[in-house]
Protein backbone atom coordinates (compact mmCIF):
# COMPACT_ATOMS: atom_id res chain seq x y z
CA UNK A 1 -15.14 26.71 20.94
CA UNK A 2 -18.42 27.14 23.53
CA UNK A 3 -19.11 23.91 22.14
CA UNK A 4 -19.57 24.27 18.71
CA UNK A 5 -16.91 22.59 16.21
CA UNK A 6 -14.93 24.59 13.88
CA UNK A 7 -14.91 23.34 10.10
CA UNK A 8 -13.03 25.96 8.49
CA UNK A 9 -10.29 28.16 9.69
CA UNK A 10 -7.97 30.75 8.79
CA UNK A 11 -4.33 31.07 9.69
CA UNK A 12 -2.88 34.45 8.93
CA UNK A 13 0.75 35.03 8.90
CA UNK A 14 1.98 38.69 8.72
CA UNK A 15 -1.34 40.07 6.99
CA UNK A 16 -1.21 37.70 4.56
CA UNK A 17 -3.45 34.52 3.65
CA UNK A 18 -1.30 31.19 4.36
CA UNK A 19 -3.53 28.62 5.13
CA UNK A 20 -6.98 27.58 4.51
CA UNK A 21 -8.08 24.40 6.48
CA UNK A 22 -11.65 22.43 6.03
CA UNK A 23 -13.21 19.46 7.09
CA UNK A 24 -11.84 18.02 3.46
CA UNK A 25 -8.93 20.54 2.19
CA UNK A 26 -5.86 21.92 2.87
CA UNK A 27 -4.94 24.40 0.74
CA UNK A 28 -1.25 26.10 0.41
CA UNK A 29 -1.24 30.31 -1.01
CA UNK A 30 2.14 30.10 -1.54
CA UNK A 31 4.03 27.07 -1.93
CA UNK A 32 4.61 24.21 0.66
CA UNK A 33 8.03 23.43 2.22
CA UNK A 34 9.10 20.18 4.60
CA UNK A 35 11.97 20.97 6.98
CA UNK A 36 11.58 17.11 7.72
CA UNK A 37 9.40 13.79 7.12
CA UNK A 38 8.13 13.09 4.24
CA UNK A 39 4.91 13.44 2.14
CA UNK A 40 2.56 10.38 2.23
CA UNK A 41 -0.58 9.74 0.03
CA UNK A 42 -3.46 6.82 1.10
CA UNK A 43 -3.33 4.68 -1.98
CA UNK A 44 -4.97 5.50 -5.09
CA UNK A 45 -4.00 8.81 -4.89
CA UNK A 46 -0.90 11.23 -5.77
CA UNK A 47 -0.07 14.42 -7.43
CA UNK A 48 -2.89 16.14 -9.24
CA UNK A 49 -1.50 17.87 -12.04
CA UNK A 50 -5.20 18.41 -14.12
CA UNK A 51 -4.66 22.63 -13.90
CA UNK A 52 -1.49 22.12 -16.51
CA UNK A 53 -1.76 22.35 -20.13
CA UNK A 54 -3.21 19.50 -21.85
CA UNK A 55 -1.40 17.50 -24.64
CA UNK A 56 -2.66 16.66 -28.36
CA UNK A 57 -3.13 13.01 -27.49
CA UNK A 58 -5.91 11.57 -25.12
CA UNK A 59 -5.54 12.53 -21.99
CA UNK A 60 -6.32 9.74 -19.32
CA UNK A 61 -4.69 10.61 -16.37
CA UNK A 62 -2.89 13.44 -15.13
CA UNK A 63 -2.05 12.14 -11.63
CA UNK A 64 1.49 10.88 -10.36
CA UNK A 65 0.57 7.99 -7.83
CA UNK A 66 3.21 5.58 -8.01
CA UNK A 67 7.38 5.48 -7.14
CA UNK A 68 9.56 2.51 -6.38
CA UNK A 69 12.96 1.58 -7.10
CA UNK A 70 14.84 -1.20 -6.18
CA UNK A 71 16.58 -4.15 -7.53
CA UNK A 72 15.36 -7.52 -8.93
CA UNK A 73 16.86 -10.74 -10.22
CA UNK A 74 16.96 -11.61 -14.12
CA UNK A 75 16.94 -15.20 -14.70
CA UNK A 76 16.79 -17.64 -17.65
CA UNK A 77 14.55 -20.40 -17.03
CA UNK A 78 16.47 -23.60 -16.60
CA UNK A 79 19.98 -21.75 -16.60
CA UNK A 80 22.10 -20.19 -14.08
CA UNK A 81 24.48 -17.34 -13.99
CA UNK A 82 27.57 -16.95 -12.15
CA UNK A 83 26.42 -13.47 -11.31
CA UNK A 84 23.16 -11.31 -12.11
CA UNK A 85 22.18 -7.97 -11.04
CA UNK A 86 19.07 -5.90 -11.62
CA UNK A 87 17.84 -2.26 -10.98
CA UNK A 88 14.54 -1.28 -11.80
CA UNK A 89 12.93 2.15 -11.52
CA UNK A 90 9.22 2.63 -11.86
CA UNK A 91 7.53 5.92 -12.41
CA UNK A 92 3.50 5.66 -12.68
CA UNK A 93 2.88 2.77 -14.92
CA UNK A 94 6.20 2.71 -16.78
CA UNK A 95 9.02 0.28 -15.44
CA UNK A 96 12.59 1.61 -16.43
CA UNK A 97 15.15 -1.93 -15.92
CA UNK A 98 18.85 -2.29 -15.79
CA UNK A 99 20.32 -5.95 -16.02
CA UNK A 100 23.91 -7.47 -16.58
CA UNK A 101 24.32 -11.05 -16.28
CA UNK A 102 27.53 -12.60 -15.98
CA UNK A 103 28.10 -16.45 -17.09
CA UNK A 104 25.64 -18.32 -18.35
CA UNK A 105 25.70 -21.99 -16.73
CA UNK A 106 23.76 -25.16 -17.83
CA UNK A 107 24.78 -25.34 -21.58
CA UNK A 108 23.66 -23.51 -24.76
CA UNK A 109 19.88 -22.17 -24.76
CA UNK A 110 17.77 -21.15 -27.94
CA UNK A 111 15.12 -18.74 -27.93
CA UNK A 112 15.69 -18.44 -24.35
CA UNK A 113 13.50 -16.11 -21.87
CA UNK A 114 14.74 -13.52 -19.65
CA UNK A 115 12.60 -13.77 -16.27
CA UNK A 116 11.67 -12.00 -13.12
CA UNK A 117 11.02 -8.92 -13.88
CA UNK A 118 9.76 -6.68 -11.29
CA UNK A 119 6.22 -6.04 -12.90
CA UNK A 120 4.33 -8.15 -14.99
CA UNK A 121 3.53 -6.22 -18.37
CA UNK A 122 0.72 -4.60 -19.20
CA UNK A 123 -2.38 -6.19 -20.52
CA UNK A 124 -4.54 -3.30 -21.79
CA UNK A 125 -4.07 -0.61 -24.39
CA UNK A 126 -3.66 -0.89 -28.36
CA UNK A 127 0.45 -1.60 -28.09
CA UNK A 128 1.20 -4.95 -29.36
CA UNK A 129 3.92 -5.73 -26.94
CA UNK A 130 4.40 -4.12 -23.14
CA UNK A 131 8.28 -3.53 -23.94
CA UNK A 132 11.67 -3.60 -25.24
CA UNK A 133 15.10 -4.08 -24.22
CA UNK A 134 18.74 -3.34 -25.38
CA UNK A 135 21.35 -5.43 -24.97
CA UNK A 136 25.17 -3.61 -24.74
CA UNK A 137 28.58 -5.79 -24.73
CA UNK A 138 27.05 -9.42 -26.10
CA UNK A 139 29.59 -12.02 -25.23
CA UNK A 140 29.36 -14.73 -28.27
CA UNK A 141 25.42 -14.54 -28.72
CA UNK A 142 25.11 -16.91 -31.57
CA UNK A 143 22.41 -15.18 -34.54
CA UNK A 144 22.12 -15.84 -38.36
CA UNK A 145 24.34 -13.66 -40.34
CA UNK A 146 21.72 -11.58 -42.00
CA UNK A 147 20.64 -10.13 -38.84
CA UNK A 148 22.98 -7.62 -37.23
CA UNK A 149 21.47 -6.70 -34.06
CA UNK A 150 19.75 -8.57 -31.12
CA UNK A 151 17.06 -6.97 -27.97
CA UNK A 152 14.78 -8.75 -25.60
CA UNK A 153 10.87 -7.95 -26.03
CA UNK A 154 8.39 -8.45 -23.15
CA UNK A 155 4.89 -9.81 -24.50
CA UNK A 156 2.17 -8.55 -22.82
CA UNK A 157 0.41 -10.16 -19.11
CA UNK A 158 4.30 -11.74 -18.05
CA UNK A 159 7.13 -10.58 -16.43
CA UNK A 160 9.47 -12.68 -19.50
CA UNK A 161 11.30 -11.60 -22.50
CA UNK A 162 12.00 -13.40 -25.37
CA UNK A 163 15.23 -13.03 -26.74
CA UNK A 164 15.16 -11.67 -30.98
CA UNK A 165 17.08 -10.98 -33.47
CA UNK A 166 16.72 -7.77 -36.76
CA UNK A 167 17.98 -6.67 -39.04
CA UNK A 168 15.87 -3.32 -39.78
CA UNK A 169 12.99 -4.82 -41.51
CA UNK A 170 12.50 -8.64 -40.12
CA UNK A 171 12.32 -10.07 -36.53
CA UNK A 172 12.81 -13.23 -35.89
CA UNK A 173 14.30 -15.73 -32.83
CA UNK A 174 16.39 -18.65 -33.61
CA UNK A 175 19.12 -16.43 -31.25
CA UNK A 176 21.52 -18.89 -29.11
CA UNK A 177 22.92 -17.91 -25.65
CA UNK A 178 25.94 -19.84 -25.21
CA UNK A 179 27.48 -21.34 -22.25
CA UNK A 180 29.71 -18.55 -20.45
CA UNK A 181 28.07 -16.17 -22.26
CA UNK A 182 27.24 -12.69 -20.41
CA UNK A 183 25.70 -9.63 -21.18
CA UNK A 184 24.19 -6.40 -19.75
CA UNK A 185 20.98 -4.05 -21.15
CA UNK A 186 18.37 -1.55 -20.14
CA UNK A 187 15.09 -0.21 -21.31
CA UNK A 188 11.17 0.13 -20.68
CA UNK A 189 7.88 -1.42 -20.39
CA UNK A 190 4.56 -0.96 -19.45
CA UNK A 191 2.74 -2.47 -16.02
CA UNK A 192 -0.72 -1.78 -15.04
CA UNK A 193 0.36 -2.28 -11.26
């Protein structure tokens, strides 16, 4: 205005405060509401949510950057499958995964690797391994008898998962997928993408 530049305004709305605008901030009195469009951060950046109340762990980060979902491909390295589907879900640095494969081709496989996932695993932190995976309705997966349960874990730095067997107090492989065998699972891991 008269030539100089404005670097902070007000915008009243009946007598009360709703906006205050800067050169570097936007700031909201009393809530923000989108009739349309969307809400789009530059990368690196994301919900702030450092004025909540802190936990008893360490606290690292209290920012929400990241969202995807979407769908993926599990695999088995030198095996097909008649069918495969994959959903995946990612929420900051934690990758939620849905999988049912249908009809294992290519013969019998021991200690085989499930492949492909969306994200590799993480590499950092104290955690041993960046996840674990369930497996629901196993069609003739072939363990030893004193094991009654079998799950995929993810080491960490891949996007694989090697395919064990328990029994409450040992973990082992030695598991056999068998030709025509199918099976569906879910769970989490961690990705520092």
């Amino acid at each position: 205005v008269g030539g100089r530049l404005m670097t902070r305004s007000k915008i009243r709305t009946t007598g009360a405060e709703g906006l205050t605008l800067s050169s570097t901030q936007l700031t909201v009195a009393n809530g923000l509401s989108l009739t349309d469009g969307n809400l789009i951060f530059a990368s690196g950046h994301g919900v702030d949510f450092t004025a909540t109340g802190e936990g008893t762990g360490a606290n690292e980060a209290e920012k929400f950057d990241d969202y995807e979902e979407g769908t993926w491909t599990p695999s088995i390295s030198g095996r097909t499958f008649g069918a495969t589907y994959g959903l995946y879900r990612k929420i900051g640095k934690v990758v939620y995964v849905y999988f049912d494969c249908n009809t294992l081709a290519g013969g019998d496989i021991t200690n085989p690797y499930l492949s492909s996932f969306p994200f590799t695993g993480t590499n950092s932190g104290n955690a041993q391994y960046a996840g674990y995976f369930n497996i629901q309705e196993p069609n003739s997966i072939s363990k030893d008898s004193n094991y009654y349960y079998v799950y995929w874990r993810m080491d960490k730095n891949v996007t694989t998962a090697l395919l064990l067997q328990g029994n409450g107090s040992n973990h082992t492989s030695n598991v056999t997928l068998g030709n025509g065998d199918h099976f569906r699972g879910n769970g989490f891991y961690f990705t520092d993408s």
